[in-house]
PDB file of N, CA and C in Angstrom:
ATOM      1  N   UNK A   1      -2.065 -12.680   9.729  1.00  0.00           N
ATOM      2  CA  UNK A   1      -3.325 -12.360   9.077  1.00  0.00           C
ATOM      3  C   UNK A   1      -3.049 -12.049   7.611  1.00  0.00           C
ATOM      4  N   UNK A   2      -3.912 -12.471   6.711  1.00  0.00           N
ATOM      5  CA  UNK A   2      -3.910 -12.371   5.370  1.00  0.00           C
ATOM      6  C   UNK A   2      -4.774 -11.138   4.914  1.00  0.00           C
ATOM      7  N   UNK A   3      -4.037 -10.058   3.649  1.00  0.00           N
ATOM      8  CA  UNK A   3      -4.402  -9.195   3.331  1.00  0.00           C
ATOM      9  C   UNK A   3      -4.370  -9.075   1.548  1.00  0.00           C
ATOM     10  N   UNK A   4      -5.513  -9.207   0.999  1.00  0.00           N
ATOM     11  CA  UNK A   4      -5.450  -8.981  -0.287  1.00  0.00           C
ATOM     12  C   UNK A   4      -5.328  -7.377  -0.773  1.00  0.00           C
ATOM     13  N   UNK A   5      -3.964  -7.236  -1.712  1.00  0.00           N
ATOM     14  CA  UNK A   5      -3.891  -5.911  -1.721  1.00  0.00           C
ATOM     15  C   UNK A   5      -4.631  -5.901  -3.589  1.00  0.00           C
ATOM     16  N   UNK A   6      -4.960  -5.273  -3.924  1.00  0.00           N
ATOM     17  CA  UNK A   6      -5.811  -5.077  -5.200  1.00  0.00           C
ATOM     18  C   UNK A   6      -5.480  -3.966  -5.469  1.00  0.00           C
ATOM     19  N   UNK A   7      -4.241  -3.488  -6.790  1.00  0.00           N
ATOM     20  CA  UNK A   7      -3.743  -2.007  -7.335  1.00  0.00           C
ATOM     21  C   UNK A   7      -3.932  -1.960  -8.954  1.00  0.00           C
ATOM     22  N   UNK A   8      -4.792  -1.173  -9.077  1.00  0.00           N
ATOM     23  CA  UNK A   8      -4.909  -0.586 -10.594  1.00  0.00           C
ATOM     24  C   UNK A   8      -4.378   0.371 -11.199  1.00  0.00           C
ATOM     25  N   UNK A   9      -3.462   0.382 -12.190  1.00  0.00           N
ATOM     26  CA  UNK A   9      -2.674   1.134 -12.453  1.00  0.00           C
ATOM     27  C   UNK A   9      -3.114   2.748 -13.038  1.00  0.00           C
ATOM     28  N   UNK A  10      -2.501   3.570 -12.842  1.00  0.00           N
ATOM     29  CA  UNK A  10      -2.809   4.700 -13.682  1.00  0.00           C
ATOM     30  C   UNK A  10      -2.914   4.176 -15.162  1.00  0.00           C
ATOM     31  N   UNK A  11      -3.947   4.969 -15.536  1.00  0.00           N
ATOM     32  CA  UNK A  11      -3.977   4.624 -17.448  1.00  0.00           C
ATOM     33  C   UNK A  11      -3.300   5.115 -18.081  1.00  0.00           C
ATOM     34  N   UNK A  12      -2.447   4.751 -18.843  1.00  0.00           N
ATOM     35  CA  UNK A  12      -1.125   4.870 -19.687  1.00  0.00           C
ATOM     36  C   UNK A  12       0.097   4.314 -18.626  1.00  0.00           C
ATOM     37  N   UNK A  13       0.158   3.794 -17.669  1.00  0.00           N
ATOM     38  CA  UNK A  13       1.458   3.692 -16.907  1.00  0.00           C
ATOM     39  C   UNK A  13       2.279   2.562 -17.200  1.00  0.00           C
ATOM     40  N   UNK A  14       2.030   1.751 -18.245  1.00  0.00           N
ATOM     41  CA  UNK A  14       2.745   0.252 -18.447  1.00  0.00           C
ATOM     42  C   UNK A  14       4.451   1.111 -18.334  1.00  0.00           C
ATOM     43  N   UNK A  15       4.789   2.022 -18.569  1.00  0.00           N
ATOM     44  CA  UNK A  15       5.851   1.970 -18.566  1.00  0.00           C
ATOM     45  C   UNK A  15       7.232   2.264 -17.365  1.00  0.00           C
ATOM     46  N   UNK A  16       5.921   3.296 -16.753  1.00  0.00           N
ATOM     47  CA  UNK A  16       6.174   3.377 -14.908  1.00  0.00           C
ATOM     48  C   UNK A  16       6.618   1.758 -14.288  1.00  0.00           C
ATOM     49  N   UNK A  17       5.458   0.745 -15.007  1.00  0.00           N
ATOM     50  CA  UNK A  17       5.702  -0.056 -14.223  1.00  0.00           C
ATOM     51  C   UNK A  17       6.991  -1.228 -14.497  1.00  0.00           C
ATOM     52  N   UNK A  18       6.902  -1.112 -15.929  1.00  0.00           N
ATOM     53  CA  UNK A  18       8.321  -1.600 -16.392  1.00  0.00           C
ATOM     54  C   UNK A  18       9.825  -1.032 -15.459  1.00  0.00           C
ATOM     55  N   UNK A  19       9.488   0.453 -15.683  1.00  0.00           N
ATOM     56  CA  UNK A  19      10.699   0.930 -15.465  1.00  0.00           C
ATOM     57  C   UNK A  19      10.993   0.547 -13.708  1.00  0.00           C
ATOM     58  N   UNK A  20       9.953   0.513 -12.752  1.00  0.00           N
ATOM     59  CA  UNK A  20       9.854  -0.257 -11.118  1.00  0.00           C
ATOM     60  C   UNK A  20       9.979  -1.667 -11.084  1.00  0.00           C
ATOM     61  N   UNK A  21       9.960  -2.293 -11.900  1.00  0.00           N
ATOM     62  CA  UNK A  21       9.638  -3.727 -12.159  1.00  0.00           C
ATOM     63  C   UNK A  21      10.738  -4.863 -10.930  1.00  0.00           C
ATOM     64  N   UNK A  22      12.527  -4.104 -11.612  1.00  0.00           N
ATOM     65  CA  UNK A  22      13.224  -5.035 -10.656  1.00  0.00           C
ATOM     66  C   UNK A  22      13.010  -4.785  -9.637  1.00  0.00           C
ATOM     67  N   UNK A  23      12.931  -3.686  -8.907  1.00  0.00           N
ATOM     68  CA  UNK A  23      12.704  -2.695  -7.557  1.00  0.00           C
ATOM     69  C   UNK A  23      11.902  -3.501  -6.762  1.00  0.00           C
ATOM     70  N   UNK A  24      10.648  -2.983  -7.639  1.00  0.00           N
ATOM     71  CA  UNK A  24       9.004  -4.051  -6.545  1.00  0.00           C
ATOM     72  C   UNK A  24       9.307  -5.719  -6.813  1.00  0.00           C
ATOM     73  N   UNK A  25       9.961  -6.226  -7.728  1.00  0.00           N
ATOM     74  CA  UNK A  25      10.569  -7.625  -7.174  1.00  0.00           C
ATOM     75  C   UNK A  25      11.404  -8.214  -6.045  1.00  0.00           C
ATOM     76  N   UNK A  26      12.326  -7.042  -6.358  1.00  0.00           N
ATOM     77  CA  UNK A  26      13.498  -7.399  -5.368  1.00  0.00           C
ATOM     78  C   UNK A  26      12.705  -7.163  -3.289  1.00  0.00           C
ATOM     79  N   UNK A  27      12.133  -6.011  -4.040  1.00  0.00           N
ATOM     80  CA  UNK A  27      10.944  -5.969  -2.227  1.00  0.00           C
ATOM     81  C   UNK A  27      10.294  -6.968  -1.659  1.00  0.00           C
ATOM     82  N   UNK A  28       9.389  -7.628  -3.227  1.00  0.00           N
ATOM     83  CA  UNK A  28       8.628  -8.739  -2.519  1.00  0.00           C
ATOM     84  C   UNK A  28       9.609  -9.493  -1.555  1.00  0.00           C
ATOM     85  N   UNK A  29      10.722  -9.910  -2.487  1.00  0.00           N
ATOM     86  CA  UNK A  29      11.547 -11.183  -2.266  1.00  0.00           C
ATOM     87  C   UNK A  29      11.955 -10.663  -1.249  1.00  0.00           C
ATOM     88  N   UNK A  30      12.531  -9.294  -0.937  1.00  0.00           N
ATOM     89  CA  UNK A  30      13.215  -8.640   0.648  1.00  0.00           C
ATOM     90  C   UNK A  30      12.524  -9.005   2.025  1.00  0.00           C
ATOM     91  N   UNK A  31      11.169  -8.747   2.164  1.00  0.00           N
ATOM     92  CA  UNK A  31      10.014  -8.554   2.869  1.00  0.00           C
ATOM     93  C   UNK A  31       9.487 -10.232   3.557  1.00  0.00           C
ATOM     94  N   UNK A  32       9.848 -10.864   2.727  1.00  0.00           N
ATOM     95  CA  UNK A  32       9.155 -12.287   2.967  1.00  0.00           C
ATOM     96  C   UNK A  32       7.606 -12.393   3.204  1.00  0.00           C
ATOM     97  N   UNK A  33       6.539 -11.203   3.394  1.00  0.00           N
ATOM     98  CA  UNK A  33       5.538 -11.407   4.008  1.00  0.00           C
ATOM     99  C   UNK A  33       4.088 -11.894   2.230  1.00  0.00           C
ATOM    100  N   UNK A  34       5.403 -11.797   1.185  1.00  0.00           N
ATOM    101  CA  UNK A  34       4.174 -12.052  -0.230  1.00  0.00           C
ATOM    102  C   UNK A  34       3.914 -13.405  -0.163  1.00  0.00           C
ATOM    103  N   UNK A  35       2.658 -14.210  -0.079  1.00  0.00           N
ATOM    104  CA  UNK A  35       2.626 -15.093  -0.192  1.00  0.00           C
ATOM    105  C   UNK A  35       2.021 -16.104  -1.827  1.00  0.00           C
ATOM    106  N   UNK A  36       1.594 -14.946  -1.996  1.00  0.00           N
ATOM    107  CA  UNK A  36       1.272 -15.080  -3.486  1.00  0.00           C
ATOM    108  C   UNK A  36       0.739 -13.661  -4.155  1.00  0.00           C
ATOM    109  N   UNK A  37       1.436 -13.616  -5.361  1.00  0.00           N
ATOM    110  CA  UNK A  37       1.527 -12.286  -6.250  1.00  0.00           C
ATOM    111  C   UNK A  37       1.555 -12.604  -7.785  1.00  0.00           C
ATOM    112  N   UNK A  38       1.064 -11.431  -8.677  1.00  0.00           N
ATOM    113  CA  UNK A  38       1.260 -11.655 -10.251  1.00  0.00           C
ATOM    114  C   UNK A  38       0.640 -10.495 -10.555  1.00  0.00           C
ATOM    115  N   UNK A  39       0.923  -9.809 -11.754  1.00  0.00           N
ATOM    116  CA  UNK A  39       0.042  -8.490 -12.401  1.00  0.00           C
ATOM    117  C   UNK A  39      -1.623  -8.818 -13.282  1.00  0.00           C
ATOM    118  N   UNK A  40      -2.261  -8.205 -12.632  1.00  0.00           N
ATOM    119  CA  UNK A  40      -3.328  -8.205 -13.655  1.00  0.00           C
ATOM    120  C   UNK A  40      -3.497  -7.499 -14.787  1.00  0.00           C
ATOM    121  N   UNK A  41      -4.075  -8.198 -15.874  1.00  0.00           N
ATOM    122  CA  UNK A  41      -3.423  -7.823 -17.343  1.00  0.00           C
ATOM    123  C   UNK A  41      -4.841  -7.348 -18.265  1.00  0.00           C
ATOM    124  N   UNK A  42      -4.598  -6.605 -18.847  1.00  0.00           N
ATOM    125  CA  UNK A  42      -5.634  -5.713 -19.716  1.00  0.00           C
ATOM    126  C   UNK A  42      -5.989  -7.509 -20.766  1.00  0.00           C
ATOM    127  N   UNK A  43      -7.295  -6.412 -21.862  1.00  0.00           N
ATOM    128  CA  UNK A  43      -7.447  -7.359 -23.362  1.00  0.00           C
ATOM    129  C   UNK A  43      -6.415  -7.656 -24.053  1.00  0.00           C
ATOM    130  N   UNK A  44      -5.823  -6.674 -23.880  1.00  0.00           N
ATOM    131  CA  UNK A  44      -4.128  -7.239 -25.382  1.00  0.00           C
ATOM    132  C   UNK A  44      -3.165  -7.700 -24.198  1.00  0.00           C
ATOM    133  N   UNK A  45      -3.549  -8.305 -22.891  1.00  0.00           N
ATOM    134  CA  UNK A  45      -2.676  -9.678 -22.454  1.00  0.00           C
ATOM    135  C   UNK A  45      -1.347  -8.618 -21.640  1.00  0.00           C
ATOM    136  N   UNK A  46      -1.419  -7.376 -21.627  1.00  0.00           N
ATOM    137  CA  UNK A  46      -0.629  -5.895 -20.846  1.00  0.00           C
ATOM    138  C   UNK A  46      -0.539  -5.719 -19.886  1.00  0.00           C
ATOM    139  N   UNK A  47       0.076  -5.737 -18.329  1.00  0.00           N
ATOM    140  CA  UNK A  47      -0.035  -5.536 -17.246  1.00  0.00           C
ATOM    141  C   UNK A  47      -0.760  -3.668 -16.795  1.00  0.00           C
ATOM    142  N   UNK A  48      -1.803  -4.122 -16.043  1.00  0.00           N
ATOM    143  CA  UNK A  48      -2.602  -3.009 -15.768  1.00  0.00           C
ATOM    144  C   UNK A  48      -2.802  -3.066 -14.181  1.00  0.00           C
ATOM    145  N   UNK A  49      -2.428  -3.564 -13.024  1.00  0.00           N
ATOM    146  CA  UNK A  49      -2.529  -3.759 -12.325  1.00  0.00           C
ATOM    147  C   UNK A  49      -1.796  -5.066 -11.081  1.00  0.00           C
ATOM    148  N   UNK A  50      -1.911  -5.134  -9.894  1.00  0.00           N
ATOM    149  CA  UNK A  50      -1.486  -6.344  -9.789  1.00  0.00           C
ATOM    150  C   UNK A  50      -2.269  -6.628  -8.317  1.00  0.00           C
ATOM    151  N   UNK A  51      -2.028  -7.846  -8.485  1.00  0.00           N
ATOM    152  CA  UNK A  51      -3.089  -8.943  -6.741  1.00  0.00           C
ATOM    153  C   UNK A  51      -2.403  -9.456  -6.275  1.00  0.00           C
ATOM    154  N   UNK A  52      -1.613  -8.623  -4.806  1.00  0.00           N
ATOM    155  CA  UNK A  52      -0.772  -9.354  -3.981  1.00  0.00           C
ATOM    156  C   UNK A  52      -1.557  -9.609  -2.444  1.00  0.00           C
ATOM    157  N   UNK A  53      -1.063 -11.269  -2.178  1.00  0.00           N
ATOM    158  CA  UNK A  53      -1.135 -11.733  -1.144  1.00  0.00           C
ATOM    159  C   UNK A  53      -0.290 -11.253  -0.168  1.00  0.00           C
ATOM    160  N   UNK A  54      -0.732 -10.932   1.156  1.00  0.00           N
ATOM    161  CA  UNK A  54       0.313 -10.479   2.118  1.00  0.00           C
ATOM    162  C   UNK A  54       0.137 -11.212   3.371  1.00  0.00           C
ATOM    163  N   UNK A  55       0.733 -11.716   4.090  1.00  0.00           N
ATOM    164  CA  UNK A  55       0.934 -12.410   5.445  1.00  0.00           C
ATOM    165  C   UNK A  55       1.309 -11.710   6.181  1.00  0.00           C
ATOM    166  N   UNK A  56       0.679 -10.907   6.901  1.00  0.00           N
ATOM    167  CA  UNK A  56       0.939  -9.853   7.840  1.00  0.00           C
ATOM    168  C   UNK A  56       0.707 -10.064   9.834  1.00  0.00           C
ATOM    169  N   UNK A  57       1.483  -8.743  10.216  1.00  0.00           N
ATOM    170  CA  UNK A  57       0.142  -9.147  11.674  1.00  0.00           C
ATOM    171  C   UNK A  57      -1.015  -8.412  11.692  1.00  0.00           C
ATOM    172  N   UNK A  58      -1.135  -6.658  10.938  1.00  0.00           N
ATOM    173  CA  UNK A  58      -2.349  -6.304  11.034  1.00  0.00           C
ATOM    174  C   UNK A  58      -2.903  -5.673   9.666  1.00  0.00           C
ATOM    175  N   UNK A  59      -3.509  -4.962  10.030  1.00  0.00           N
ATOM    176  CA  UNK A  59      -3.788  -3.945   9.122  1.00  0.00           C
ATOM    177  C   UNK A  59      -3.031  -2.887   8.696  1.00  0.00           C
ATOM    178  N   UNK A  60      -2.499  -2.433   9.328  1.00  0.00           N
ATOM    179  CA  UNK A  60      -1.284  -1.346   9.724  1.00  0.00           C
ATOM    180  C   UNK A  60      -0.107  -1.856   8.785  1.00  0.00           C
ATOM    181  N   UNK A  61       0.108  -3.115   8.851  1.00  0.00           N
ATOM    182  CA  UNK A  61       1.577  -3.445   8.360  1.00  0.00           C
ATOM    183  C   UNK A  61       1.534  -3.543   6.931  1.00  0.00           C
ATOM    184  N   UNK A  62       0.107  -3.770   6.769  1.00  0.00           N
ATOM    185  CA  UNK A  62      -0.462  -4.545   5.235  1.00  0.00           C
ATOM    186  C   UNK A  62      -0.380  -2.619   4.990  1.00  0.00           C
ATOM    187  N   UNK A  63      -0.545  -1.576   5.470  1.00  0.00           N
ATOM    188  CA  UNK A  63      -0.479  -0.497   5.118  1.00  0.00           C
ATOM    189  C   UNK A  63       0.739   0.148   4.407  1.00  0.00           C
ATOM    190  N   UNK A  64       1.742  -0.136   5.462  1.00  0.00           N
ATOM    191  CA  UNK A  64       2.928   0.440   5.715  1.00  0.00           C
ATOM    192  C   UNK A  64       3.366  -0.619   4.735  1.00  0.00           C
ATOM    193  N   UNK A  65       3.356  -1.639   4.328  1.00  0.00           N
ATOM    194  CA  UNK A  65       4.031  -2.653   3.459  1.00  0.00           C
ATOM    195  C   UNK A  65       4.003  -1.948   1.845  1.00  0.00           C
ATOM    196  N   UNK A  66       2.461  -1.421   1.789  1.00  0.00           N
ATOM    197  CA  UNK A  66       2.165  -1.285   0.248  1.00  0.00           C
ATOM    198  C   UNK A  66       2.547   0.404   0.007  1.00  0.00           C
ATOM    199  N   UNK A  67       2.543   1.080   0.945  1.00  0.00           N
ATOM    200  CA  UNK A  67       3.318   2.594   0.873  1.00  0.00           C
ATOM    201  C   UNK A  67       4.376   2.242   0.489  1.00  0.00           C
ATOM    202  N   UNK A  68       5.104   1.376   0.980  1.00  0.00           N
ATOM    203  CA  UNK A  68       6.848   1.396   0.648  1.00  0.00           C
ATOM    204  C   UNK A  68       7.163   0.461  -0.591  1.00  0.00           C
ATOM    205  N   UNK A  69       5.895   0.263  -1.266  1.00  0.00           N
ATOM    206  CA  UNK A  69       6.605  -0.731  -2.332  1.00  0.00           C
ATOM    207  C   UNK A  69       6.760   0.403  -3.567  1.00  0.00           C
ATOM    208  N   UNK A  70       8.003   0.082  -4.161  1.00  0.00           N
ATOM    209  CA  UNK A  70       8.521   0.706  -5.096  1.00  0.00           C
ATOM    210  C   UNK A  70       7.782   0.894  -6.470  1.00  0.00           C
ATOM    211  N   UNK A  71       6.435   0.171  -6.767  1.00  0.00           N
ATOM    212  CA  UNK A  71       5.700   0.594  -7.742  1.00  0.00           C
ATOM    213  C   UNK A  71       4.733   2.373  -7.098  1.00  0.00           C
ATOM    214  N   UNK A  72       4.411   1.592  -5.724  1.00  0.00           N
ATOM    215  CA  UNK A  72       3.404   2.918  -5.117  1.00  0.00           C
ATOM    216  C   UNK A  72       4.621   4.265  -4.936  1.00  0.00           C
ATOM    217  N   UNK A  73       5.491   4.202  -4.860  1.00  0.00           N
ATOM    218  CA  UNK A  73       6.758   5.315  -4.382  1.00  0.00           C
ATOM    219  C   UNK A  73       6.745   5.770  -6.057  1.00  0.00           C
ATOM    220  N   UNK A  74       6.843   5.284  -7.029  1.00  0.00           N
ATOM    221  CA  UNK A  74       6.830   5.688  -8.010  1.00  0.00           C
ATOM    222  C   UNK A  74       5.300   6.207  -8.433  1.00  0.00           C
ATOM    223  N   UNK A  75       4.173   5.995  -7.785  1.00  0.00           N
ATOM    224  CA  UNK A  75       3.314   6.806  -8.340  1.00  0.00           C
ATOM    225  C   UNK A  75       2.426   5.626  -9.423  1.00  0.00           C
ATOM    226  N   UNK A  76       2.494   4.638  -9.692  1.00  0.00           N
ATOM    227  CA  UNK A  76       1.840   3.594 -10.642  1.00  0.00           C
ATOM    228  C   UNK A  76       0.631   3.478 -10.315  1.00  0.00           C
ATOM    229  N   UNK A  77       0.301   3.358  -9.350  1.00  0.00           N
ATOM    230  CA  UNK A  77      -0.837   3.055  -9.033  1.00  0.00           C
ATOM    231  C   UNK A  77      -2.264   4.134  -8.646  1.00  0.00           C
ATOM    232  N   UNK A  78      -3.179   3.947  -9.543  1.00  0.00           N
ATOM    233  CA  UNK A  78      -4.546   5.232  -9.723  1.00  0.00           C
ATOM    234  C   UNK A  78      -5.188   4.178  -8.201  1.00  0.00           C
ATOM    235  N   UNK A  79      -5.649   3.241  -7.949  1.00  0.00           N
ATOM    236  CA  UNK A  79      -6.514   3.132  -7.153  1.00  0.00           C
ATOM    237  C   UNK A  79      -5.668   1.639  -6.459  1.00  0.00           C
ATOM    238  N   UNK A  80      -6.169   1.480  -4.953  1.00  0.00           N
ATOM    239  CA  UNK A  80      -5.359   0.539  -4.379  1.00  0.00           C
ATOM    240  C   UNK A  80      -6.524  -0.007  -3.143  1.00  0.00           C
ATOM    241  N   UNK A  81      -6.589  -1.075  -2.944  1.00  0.00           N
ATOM    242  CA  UNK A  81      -7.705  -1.810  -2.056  1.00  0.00           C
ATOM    243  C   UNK A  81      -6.863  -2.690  -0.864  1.00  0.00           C
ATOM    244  N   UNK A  82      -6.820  -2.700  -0.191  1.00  0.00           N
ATOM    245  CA  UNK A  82      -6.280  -3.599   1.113  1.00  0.00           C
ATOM    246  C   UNK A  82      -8.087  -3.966   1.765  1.00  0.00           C
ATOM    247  N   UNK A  83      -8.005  -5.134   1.614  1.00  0.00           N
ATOM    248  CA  UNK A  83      -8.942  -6.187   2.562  1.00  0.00           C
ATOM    249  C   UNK A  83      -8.421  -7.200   2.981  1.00  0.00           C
ATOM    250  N   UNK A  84      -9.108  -7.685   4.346  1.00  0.00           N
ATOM    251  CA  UNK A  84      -8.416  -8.730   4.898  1.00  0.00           C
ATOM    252  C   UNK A  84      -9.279  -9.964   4.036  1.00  0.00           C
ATOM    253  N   UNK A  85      -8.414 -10.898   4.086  1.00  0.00           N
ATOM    254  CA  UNK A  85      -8.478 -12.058   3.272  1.00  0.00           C
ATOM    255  C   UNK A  85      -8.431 -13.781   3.500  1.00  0.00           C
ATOM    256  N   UNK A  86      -9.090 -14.770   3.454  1.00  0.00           N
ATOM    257  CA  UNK A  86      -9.357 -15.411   4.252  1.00  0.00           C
ATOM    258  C   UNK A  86      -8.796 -16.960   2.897  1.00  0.00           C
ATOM    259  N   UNK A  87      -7.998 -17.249   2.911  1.00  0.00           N
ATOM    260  CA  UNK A  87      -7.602 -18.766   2.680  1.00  0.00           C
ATOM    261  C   UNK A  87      -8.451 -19.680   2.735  1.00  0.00           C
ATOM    262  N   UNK A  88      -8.970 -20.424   1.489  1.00  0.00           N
ATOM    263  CA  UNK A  88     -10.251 -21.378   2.262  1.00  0.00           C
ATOM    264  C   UNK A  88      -9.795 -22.813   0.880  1.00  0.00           C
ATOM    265  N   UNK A  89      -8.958 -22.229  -0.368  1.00  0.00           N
ATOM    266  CA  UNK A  89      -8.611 -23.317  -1.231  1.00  0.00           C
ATOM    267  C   UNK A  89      -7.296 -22.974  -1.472  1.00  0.00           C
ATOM    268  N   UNK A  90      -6.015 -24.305  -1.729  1.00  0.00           N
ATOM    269  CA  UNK A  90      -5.087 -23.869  -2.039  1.00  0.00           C
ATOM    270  C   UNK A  90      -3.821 -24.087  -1.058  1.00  0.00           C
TER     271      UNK A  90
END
């Protein structure tokens, strides 16, 4: 099952997220379950957030997946959305 995770960063945190950056990479790539990911970026083109795809089995995992990612362990993230998500182009 597919889970769109949607995380907005605390305001001022570009640097939280720099400093997590290899960490929450090296996870995606650990995990295998990202199926598509990238940061969402302010007006001056700045990472403020990010929209990861997850291939999961439930809800639960899509839970337990985004607790343990090393941007959320560090605290980056002010607000965070998990919905299930449905593939229809692409």
């Amino acid at each position: 099952m597919r889970f769109a995770l949607l995380a907005k960063d605390k305001t001022g945190a570009l640097q939280t997220r720099l400093d997590n950056r290899d960490a929450h990479l090296a996870y995606v790539a650990e995990t295998g379950v990202v199926e598509i990911a990238g940061p969402l970026l302010d007006a001056d083109g700045q990472m403020c957030g990010s929209l990861i795809i997850l291939d999961v089995p439930d809800l639960a995992a899509a839970e337990a997946w985004a607790a343990a990612d090393p941007y959320a362990k560090a605290g980056l993230f002010g607000d965070v959305t998990l919905s299930a998500w449905k593939k229809v182009i692409g």
